[in-house]
N, C-alpha and C. Protein backbone atom coordinates (compact mmCIF):
# COMPACT_ATOMS: atom_id res chain seq x y z
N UNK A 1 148.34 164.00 71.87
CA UNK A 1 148.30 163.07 72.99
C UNK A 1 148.98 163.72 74.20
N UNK A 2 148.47 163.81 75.80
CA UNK A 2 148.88 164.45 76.55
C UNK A 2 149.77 163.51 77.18
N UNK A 3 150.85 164.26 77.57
CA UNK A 3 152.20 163.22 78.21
C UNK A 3 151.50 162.61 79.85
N UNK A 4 151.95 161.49 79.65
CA UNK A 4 151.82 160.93 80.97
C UNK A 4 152.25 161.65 82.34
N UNK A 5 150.71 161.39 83.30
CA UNK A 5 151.51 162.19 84.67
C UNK A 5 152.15 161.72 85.04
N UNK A 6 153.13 162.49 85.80
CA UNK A 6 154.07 162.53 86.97
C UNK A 6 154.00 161.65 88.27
N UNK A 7 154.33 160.37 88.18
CA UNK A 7 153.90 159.37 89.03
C UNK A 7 155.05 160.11 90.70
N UNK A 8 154.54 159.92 91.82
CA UNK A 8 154.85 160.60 93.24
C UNK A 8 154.43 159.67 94.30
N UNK A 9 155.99 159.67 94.50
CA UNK A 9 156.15 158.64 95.76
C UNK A 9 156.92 159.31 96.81
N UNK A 10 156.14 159.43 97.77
CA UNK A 10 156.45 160.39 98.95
C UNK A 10 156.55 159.40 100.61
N UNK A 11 157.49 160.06 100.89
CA UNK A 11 157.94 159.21 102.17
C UNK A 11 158.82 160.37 103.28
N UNK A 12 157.93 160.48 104.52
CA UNK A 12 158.39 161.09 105.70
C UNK A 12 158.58 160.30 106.90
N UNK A 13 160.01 160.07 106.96
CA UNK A 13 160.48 158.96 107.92
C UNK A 13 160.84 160.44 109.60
N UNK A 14 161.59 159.29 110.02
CA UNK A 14 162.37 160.37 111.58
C UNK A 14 161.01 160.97 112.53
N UNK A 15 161.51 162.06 113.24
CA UNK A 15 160.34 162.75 113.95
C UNK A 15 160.56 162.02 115.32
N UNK A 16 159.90 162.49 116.23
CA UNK A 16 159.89 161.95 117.45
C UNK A 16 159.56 160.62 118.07
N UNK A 17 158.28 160.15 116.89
CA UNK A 17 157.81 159.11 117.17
C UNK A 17 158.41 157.85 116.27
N UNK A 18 159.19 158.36 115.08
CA UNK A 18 159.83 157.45 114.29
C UNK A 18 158.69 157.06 113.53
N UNK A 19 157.41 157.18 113.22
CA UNK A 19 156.90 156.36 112.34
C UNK A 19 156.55 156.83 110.56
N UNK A 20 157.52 156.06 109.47
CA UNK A 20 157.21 156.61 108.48
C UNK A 20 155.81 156.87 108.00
N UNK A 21 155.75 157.77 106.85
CA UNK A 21 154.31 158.31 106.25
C UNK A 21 154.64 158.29 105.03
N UNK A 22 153.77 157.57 104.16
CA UNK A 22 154.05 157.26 102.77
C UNK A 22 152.50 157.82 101.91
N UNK A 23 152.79 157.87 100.99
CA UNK A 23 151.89 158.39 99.88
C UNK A 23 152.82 158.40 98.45
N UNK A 24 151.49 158.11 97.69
CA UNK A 24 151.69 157.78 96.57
C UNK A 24 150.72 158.24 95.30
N UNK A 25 150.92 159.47 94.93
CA UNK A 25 149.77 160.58 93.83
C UNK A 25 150.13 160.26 92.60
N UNK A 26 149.60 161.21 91.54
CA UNK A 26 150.00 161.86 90.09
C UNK A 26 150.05 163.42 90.60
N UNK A 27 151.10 163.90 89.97
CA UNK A 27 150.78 165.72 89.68
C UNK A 27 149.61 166.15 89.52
N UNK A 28 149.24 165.43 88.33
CA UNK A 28 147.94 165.55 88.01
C UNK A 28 146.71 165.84 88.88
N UNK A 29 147.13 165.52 90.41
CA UNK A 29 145.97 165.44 91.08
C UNK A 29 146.70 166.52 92.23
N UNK A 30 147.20 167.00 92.20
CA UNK A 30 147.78 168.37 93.15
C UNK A 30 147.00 169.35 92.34
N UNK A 31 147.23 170.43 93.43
CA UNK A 31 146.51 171.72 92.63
C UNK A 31 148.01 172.46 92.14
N UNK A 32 147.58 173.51 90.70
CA UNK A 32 148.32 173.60 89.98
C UNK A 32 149.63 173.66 89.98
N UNK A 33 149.88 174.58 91.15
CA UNK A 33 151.39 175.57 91.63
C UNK A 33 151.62 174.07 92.26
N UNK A 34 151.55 173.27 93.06
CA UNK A 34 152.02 172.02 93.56
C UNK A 34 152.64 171.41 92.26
N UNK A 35 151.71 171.14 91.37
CA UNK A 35 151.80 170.39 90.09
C UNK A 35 152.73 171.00 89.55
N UNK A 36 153.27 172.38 89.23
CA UNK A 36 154.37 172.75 88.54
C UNK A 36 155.40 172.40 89.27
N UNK A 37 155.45 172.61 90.64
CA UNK A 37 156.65 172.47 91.50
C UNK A 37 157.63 171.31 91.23
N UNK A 38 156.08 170.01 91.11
CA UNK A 38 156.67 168.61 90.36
C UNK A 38 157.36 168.39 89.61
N UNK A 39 157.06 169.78 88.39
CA UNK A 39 157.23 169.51 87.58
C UNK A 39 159.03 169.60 87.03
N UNK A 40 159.04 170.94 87.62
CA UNK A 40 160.58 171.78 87.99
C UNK A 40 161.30 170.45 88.74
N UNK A 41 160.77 169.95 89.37
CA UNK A 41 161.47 169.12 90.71
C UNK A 41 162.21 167.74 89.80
N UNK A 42 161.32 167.41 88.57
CA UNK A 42 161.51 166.62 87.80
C UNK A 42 162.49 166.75 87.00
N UNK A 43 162.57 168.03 86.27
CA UNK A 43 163.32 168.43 84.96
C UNK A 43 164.46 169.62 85.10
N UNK A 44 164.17 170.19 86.36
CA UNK A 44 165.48 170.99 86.01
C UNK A 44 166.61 170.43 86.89
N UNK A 45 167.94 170.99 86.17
CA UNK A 45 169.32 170.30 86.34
C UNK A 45 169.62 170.38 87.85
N UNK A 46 169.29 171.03 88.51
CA UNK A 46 170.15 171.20 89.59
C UNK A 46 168.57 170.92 90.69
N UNK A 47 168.85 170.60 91.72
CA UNK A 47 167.82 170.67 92.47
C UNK A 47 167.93 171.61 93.42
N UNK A 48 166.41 172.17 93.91
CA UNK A 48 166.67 173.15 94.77
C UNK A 48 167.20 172.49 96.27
N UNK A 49 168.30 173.44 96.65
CA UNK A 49 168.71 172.90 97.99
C UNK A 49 169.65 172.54 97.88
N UNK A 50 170.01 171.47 96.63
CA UNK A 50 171.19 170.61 97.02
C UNK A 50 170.60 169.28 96.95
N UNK A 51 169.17 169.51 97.05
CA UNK A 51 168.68 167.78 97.22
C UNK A 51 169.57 166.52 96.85
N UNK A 52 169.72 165.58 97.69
CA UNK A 52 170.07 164.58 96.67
C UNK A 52 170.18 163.29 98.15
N UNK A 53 170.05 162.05 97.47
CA UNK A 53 170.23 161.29 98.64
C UNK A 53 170.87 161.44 100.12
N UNK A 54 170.97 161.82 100.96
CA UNK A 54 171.43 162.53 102.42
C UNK A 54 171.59 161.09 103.32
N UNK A 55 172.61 161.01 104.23
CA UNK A 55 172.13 159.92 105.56
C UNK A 55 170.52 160.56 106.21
N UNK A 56 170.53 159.28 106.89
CA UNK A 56 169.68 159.32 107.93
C UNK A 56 169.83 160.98 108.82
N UNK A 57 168.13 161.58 109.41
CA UNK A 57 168.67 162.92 110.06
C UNK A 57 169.50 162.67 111.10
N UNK A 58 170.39 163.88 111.42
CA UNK A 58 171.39 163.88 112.42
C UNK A 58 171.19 163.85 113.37
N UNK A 59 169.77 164.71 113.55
CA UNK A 59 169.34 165.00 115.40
C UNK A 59 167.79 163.51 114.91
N UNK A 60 167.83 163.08 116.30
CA UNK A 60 167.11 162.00 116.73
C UNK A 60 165.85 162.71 116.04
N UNK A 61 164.95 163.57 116.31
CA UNK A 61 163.28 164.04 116.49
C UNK A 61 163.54 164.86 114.74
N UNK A 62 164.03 165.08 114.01
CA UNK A 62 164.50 165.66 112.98
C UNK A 62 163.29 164.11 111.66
N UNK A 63 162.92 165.38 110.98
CA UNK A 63 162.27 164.33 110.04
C UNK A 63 163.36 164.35 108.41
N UNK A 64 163.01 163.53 107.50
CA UNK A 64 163.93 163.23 106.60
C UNK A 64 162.37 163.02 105.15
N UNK A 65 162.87 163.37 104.02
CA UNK A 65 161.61 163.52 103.20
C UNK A 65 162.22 163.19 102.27
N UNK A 66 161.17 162.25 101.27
CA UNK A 66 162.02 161.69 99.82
C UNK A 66 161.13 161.94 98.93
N UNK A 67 161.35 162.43 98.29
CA UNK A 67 160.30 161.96 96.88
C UNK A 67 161.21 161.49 95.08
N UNK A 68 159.81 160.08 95.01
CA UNK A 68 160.48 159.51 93.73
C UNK A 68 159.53 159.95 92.69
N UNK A 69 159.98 161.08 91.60
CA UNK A 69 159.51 161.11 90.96
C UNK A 69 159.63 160.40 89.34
N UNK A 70 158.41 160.16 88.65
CA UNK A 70 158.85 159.51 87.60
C UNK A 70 157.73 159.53 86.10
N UNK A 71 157.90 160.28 85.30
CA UNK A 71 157.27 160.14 83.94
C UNK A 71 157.22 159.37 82.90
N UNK A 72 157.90 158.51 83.34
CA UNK A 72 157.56 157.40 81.61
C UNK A 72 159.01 157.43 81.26
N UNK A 73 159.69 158.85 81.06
CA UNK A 73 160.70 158.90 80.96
C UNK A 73 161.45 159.59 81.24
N UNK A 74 161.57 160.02 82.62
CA UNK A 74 162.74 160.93 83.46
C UNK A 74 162.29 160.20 84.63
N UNK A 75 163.23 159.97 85.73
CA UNK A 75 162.90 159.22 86.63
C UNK A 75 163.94 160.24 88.05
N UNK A 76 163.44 160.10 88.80
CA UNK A 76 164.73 160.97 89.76
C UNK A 76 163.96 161.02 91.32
N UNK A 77 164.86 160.96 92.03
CA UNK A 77 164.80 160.85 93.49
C UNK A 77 165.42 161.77 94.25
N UNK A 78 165.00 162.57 94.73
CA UNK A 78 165.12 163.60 95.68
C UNK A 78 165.26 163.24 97.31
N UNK A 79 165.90 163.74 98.39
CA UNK A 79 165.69 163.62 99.60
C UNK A 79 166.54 164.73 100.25
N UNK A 80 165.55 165.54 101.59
CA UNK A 80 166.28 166.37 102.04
C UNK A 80 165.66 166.05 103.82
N UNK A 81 166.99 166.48 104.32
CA UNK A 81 167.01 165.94 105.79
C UNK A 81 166.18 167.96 106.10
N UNK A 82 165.25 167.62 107.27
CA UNK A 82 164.23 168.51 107.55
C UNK A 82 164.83 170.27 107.27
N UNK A 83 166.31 170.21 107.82
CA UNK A 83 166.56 171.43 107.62
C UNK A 83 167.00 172.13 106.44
N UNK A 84 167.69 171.45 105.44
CA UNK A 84 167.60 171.38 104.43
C UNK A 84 166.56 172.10 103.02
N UNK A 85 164.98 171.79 103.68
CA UNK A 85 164.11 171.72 102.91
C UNK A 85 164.32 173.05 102.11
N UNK A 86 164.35 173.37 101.01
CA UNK A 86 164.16 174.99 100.38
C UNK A 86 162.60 175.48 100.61
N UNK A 87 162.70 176.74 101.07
CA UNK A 87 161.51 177.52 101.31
C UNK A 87 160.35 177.16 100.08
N UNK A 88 160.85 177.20 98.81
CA UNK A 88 159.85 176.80 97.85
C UNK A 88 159.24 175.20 97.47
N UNK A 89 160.02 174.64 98.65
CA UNK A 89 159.25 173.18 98.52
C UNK A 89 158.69 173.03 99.29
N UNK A 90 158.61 173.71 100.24
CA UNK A 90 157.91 173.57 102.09
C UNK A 90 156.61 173.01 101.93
N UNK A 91 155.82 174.15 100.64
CA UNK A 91 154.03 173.80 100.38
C UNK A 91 154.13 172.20 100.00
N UNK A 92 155.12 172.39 99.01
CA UNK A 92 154.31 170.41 98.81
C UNK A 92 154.90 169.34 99.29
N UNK A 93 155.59 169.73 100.07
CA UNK A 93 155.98 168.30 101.26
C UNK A 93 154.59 168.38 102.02
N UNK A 94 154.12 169.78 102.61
CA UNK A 94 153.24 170.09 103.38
C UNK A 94 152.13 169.08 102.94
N UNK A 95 151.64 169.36 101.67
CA UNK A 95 150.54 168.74 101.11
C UNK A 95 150.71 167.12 101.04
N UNK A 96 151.41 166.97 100.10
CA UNK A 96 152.02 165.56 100.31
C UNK A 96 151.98 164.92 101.70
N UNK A 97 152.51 165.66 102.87
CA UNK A 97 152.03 165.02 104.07
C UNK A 97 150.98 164.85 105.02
N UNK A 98 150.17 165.50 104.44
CA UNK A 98 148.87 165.68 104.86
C UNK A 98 147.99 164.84 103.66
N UNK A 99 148.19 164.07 102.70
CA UNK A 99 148.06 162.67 102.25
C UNK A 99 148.06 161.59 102.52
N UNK A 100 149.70 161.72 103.18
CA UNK A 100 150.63 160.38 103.43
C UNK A 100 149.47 159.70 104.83
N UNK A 101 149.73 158.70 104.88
CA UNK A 101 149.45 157.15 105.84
C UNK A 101 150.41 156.61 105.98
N UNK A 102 150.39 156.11 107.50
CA UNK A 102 151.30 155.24 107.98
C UNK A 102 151.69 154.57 107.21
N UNK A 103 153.19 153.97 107.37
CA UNK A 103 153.53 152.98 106.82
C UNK A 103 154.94 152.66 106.12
């Protein structure tokens, strides 16, 4: 039996215009290297960056990025204020935001 996907809840608040962008996937439906990224992002101990809940960004036009990831049974929430981001997550915020819709 194949383990349940990787449920992805993505949210890009801040920016100039202030208006959040939300989306909501499976891993399952990223292409692969995205899909592993999830996967790492999910299960290993430390997050890249430092991730972890942050205030609001510091500079006004500065965007702020969350993602809730969750399998059935590991659950975890990530957020990194724009500068923050680690070079190896850049692609799937990228993607992820080029998903997301207002809101």
């Amino acid at each position: 039996m194949a383990p349940p996907p990787i449920r992805i809840r993505f949210r890009r608040s801040g920016g100039f215009a202030g208006i959040p962008l939300t989306a909501a996937t499976t891993a399952d439906q990223l292409a692969g290297d995205h899909a592993a990224q999830v996967q790492r992002l999910l299960t290993e101990a430390e997050a890249p960056g430092g991730a972890h809940l942050v205030p609001a960004a510091a500079g006004a036009d500065m965007f702020r990025y969350e993602l809730d990831l969750d399998d059935g049974q590991r659950h975890r929430t990530l957020a990194w204020n724009e500068t923050q981001v680690p070079p190896e997550v850049r692609p799937l915020l990228g993607t992820l935001t080029s998903l997301a819709r207002p809101g």
